[in-house]
Protein backbone atom coordinates (compact mmCIF):
# COMPACT_ATOMS: atom_id res chain seq x y z
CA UNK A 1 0.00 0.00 0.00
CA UNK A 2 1.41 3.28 -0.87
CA UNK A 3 2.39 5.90 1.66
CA UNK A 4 0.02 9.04 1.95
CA UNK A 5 2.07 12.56 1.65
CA UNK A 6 -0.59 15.01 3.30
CA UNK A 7 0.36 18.79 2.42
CA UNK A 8 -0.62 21.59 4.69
CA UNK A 9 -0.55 24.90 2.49
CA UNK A 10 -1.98 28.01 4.65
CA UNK A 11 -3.24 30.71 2.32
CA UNK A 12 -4.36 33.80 2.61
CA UNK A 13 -6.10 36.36 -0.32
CA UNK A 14 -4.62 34.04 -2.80
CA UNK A 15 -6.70 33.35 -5.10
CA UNK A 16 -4.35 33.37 -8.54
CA UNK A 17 -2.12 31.15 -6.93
CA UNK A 18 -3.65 28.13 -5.18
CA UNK A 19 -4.93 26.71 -8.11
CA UNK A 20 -0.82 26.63 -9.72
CA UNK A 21 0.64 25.72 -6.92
CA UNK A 22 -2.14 22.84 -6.95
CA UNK A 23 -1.23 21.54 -10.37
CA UNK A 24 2.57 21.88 -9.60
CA UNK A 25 2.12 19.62 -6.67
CA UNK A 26 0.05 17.07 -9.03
CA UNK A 27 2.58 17.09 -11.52
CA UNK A 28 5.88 16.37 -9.06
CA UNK A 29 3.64 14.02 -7.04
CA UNK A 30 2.47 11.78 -10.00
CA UNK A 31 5.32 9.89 -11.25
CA UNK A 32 6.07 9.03 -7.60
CA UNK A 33 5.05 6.35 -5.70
CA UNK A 34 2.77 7.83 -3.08
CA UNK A 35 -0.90 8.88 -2.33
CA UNK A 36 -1.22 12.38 -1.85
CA UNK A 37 -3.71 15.10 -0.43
CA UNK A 38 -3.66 19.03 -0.28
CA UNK A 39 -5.08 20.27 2.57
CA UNK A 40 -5.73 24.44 1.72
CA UNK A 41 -6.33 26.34 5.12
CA UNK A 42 -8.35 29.88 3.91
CA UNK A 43 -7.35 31.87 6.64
CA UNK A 44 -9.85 34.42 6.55
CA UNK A 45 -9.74 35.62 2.79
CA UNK A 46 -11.42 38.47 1.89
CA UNK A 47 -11.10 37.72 -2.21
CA UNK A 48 -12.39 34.68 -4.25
CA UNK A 49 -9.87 32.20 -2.78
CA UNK A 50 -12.35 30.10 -0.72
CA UNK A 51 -14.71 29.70 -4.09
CA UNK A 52 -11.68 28.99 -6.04
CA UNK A 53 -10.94 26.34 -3.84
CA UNK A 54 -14.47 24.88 -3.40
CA UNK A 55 -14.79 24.89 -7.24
CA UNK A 56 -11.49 23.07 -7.61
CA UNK A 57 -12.29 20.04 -4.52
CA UNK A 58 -15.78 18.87 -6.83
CA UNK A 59 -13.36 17.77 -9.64
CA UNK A 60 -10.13 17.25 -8.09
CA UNK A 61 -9.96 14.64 -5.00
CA UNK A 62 -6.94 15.26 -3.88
CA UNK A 63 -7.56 18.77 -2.71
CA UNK A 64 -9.59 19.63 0.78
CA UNK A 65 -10.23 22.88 2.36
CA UNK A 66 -10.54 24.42 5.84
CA UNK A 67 -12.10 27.86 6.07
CA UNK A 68 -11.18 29.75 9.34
CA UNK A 69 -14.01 32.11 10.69
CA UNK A 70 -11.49 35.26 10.51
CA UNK A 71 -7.51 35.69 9.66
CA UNK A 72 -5.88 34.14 12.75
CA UNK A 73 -2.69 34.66 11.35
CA UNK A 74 -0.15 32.06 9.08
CA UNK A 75 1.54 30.30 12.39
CA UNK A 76 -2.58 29.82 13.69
CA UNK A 77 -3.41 28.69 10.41
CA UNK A 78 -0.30 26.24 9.86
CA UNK A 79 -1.69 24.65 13.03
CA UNK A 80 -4.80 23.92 11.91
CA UNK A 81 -3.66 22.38 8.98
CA UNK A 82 -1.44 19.82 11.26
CA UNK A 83 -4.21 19.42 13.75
CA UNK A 84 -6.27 18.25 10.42
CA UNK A 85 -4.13 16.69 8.23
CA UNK A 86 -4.17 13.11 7.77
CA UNK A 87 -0.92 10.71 6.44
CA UNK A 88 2.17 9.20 6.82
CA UNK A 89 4.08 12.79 6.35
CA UNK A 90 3.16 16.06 6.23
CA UNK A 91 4.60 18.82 4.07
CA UNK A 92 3.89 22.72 5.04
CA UNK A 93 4.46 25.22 2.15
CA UNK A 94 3.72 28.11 1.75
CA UNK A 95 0.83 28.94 -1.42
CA UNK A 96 2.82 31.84 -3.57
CA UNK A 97 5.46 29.41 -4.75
CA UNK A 98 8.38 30.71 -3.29
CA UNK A 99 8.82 27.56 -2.01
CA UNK A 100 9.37 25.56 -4.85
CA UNK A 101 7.64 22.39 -5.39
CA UNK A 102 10.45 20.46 -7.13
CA UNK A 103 12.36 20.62 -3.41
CA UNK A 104 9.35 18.30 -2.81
CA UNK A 105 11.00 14.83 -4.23
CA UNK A 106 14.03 15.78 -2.52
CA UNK A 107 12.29 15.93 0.91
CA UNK A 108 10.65 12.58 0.70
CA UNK A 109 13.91 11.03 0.11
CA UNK A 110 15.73 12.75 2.71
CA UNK A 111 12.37 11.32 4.75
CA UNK A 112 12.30 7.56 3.84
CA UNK A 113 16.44 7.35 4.55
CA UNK A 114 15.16 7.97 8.32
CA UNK A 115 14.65 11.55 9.19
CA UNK A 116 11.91 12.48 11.22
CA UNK A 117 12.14 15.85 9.80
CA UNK A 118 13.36 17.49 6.94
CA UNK A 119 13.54 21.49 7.30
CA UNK A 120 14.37 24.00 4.33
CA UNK A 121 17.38 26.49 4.97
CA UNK A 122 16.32 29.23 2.55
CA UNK A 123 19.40 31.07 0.29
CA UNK A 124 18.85 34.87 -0.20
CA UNK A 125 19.57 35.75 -3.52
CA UNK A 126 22.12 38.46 -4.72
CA UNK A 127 19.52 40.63 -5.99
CA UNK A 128 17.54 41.32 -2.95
CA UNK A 129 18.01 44.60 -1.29
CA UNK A 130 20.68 44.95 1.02
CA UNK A 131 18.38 46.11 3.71
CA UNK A 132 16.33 42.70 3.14
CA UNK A 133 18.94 40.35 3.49
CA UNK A 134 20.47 42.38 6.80
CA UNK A 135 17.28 42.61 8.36
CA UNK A 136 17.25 38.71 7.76
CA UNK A 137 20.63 37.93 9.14
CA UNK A 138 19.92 40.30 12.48
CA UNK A 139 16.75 37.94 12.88
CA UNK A 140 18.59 34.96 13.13
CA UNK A 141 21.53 36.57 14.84
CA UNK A 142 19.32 37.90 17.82
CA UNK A 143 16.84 34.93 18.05
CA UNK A 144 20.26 32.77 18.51
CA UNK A 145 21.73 34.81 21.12
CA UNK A 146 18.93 35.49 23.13
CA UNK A 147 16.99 32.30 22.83
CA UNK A 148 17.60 29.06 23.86
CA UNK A 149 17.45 27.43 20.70
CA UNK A 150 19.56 27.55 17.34
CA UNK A 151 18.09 28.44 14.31
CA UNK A 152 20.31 28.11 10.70
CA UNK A 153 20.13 31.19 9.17
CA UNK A 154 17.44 31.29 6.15
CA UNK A 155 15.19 28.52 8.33
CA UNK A 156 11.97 28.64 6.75
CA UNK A 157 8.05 27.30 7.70
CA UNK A 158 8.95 24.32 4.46
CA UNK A 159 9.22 21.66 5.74
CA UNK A 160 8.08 17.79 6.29
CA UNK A 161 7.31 16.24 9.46
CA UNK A 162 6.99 12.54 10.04
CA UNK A 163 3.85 11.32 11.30
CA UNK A 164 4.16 10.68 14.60
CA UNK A 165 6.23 14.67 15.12
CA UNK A 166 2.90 15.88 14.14
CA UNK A 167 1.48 13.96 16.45
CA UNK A 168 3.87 15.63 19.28
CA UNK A 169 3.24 18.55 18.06
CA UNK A 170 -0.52 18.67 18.34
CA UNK A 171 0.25 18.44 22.18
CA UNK A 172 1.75 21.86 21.94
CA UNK A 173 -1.04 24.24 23.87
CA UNK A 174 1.36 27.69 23.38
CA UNK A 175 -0.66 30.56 22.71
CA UNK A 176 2.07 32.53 20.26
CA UNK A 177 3.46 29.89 18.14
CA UNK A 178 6.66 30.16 16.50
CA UNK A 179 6.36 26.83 14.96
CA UNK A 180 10.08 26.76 12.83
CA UNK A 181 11.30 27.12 16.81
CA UNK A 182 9.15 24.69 18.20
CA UNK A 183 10.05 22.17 15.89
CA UNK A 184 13.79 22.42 16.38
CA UNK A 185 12.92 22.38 20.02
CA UNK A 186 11.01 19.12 20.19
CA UNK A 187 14.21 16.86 18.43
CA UNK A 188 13.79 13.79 16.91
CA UNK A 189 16.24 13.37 13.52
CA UNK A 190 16.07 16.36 11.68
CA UNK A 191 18.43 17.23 8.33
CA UNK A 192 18.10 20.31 6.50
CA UNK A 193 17.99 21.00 2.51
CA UNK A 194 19.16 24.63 0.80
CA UNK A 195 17.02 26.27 -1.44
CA UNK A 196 16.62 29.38 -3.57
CA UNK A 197 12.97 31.05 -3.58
CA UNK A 198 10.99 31.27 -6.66
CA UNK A 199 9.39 34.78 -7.14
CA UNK A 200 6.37 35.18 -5.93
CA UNK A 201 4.05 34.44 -8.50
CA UNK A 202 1.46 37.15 -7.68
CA UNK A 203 0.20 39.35 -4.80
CA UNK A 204 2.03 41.19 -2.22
CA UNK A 205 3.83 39.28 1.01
CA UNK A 206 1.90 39.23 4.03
CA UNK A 207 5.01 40.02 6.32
CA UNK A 208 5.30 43.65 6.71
CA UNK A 209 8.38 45.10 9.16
CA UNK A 210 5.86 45.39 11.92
CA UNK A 211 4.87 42.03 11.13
CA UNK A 212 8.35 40.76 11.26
CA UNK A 213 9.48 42.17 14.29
CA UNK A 214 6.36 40.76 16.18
CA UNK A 215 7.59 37.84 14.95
CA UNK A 216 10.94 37.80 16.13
CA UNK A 217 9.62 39.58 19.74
CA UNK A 218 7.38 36.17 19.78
CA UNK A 219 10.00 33.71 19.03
CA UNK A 220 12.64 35.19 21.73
CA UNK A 221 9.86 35.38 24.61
CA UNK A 222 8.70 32.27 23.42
CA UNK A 223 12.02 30.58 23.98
CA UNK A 224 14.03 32.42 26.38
CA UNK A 225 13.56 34.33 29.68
CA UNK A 226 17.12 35.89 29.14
CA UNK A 227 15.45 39.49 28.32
CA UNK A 228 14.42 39.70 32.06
CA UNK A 229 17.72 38.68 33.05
CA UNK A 230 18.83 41.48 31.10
CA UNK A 231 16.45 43.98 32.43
CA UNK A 232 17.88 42.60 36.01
CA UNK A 233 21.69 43.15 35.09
CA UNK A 234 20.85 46.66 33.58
CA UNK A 235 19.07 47.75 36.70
CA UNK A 236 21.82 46.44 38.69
CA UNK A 237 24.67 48.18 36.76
CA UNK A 238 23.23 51.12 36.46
CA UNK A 239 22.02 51.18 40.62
CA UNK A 240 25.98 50.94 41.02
CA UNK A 241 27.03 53.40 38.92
CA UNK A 242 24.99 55.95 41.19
CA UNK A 243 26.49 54.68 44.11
CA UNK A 244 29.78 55.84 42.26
CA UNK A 245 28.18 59.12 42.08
CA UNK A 246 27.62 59.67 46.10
CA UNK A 247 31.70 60.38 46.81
CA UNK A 248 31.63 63.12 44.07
CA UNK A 249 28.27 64.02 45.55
CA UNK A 250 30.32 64.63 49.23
CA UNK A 251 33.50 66.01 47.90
CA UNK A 252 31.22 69.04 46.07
CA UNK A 253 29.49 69.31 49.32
CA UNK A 254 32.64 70.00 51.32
CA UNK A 255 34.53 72.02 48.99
CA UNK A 256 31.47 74.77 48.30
CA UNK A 257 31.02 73.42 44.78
CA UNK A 258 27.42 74.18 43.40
CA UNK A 259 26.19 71.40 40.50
CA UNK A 260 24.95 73.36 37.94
CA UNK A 261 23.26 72.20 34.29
CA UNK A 262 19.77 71.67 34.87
CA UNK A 263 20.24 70.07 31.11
CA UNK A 264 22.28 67.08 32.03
CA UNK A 265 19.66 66.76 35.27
CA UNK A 266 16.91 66.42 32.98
CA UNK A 267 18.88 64.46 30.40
CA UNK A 268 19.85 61.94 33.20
CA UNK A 269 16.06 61.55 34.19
CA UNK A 270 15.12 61.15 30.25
CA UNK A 271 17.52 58.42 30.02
CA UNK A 272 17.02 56.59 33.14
CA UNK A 273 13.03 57.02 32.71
CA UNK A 274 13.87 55.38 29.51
CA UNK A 275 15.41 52.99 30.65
CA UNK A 276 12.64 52.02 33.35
CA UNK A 277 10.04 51.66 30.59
CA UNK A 278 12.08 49.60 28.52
CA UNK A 279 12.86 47.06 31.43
CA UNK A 280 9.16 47.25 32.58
CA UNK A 281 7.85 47.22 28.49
CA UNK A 282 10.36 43.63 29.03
CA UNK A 283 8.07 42.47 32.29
CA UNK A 284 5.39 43.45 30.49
CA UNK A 285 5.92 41.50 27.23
CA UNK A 286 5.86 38.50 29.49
CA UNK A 287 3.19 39.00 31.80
CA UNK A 288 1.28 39.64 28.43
CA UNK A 289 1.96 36.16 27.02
CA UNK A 290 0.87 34.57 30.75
CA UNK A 291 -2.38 36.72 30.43
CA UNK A 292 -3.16 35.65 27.21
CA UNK A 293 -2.51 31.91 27.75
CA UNK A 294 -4.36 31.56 30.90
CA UNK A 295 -7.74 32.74 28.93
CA UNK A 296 -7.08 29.18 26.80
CA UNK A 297 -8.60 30.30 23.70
CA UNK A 298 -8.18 28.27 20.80
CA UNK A 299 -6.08 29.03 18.14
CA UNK A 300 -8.14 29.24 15.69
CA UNK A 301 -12.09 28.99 15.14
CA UNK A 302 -13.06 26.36 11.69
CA UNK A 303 -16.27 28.20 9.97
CA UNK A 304 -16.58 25.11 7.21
CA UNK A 305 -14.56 22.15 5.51
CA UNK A 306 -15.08 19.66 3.34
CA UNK A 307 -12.89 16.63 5.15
C-alpha cells in the first residue's frame, strides 16, 4: 500500500495562486510512488480564494479545504492544517510558490532514509536589497543569542514532518506559536535541505516590518527568559554606577562646589526614565503572554470544511 504525503498549504487572499501551486504539486507528485492530499487552510480571505478552492475540490480529489471564521494569522493557520491533516508525512508550504515544489521529491527522500524531519534552509539571492537580506541575518543573529534554541540562518516554515512529530506537536497548547522554533525544540532526527525562492508568483507578502518584528519579539519570549535577566543586570549596573556618584556628591558638598546644568539633570532623568520603561515594556511582554494563555482560547475557530 502506498504511503500518503498530506500537504498543509496556509493561504491567505490568494486566489491566482492556489490553483498553480495545486497543479505543480500534481505534476511532481504523480510519477512518484505515493498517495497524496492538499489540505488548503483559507485563513480568513477576503477575495475569491475560498470559491476557487471549493470549485477546484468537486473535480479534483486530492484537494480539501478548511475555512477559518477570521484571519488568525499564518503560524494559527499552519496549526490547523497539522491538527487536520491526515498521512504518513506532512509537508507545510507556503501557497505563492516561493517555495518551490520540485524541493518536494528531494524531501521525501531525505524522509524515507530515516529523518523524522526534513527542514528548508532558505538562500537569499544576490539581488535582494541589502536592507532585506540584513534585516534577515539580524533575525537569526538575535533569536540565537537570546533564545535558547539555534536556528540556521534562512530557516523557513517548508518543511516535512513525520507522522508521529505531528502527532507531538498537536500536544503543543502555546498561545504565540513560532512553529520553525518549536520544531527544532522538540528533536527527533532532523536534516536540512538549501534552497533558492521562486518569485512570488502574484500578490504582495503578508510580512510587513511590523509584522516581522512581532515575529521575532514572539520567538525570543517564546524561547528564552534571558530578556528579564537582562532587564535585572541593567538595573543592577546602572544602581551601582549611582552609588559611584555619592563620593563626588560629598567632595562638592565639602569644597562649596554648586552642580549646575539643569540640562544634564533632565537628560539623566530622560535616560534613566527610559530605561525604566524599557525594562518594565520587558516584564510586560511577558506578563502579556501569561495573560493571554491563561484565557485558553483556541487558536483558531473552523467556519466550514469539506474533510
Amino acid at each position: 500500500m502506498s504511503k500518503m504525503v498530506a500537504f498543509v498549504i496556509p493561504a491567505c487572499n490568494e486566489q491566482s495562486n492556489v490553483l498553480v501551486i495545486a497543479g505543480a504539486i500534481k505534476n511532481i507528485m504523480a510519477p512518484l510512488m505515493y498517495d497524496y492530499r492538499i489540505l488548503f487552510v483559507d485563513d480568513g480571505s477576503t477575495d475569491g480564494t475560498l470559491a476557487a478552492l471549493k470549485a477546484e475540490a468537486t473535480i479534483n480529489n486530492h484537494i480539501h479545504f478548511i475555512s477559518l471564521s477570521r484571519n488568525f494569522g499564518h503560524q494559527n493557520a499552519l496549526k490547523a492544517g497539522l491538527d487536520f491533516a491526515d498521512g504518513d508525512c506532512v509537508i507545510m508550504m507556503d501557497a505563492d510558490l516561493q517555495h518551490p515544489p520540485d524541493l518536494i521529491p528531494i524531501l521525501l527522500e531525505k524522509w524515507e532514509e530515516g529523518n523524522d524531519i526534513v527542514y528548508t534552509i532558505r538562500k537569499e539571492q544576490t539581488d535582494l536589497s541589502l536592507l532585506k537580506r540584513k534585516t534577515s541575518a539580524i533575525f537569526y543573529d538575535i533569536i540565537n543569542n537570546m533564545s535558547d534554541i539555534e536556528l540556521e540562518q534562512g530557516t523557513a516554515d517548508f518543511r516535512l514532518m513525520d507522522r508521529k512529530v505531528v502527532e507531538a506537536f498537536k500536544q503543543i497548547r502555546e498561545h504565540d506559536l513560532f512553529i520553525r522554533g518549536l520544531v527544532k525544540w522538540m528533536g527527533y532526527s532532523q536534516s536540512g535541505v538549501a534552497y533558492y525562492p521562486a518569485a512570488r508568483l502574484s500578490g504582495e507578502s503578508k510580512y510587513t516590518i511590523k509584522k516581522m518584528v512581532r515575529f521575532a519579539l514572539q520567538g525570543i519570549t517564546s524561547f528564552s527568559t534571558k530578556p528579564l535577566y537582562m532587564a535585572a543586570y541593567l538595573g543592577f549596573s546602572f544602581a551601582f554606577l549611582s552609588v559611584l556618584y555619592i563620593p563626588y556628591i560629598i567632595y562638592s558638598f565639602y569644597q562649596g562646589q554648586t552642580v549646575s546644568g539643569w540640562a544634564s539633570i533632565v537628560a539623566a532623568i530622560a535616560f534613566f526614565g527610559g530605561l525604566q520603561l524599557m525594562i518594565l515594556g520587558i516584564i510586560g511582554l511577558y506578563l502579556g503572554k501569561l495573560f493571554m494563555q491563561s484565557k485558553s482560547r483556541p487558536h483558531y475557530l473552523v467556519k466550514e470544511t469539506n474533510l
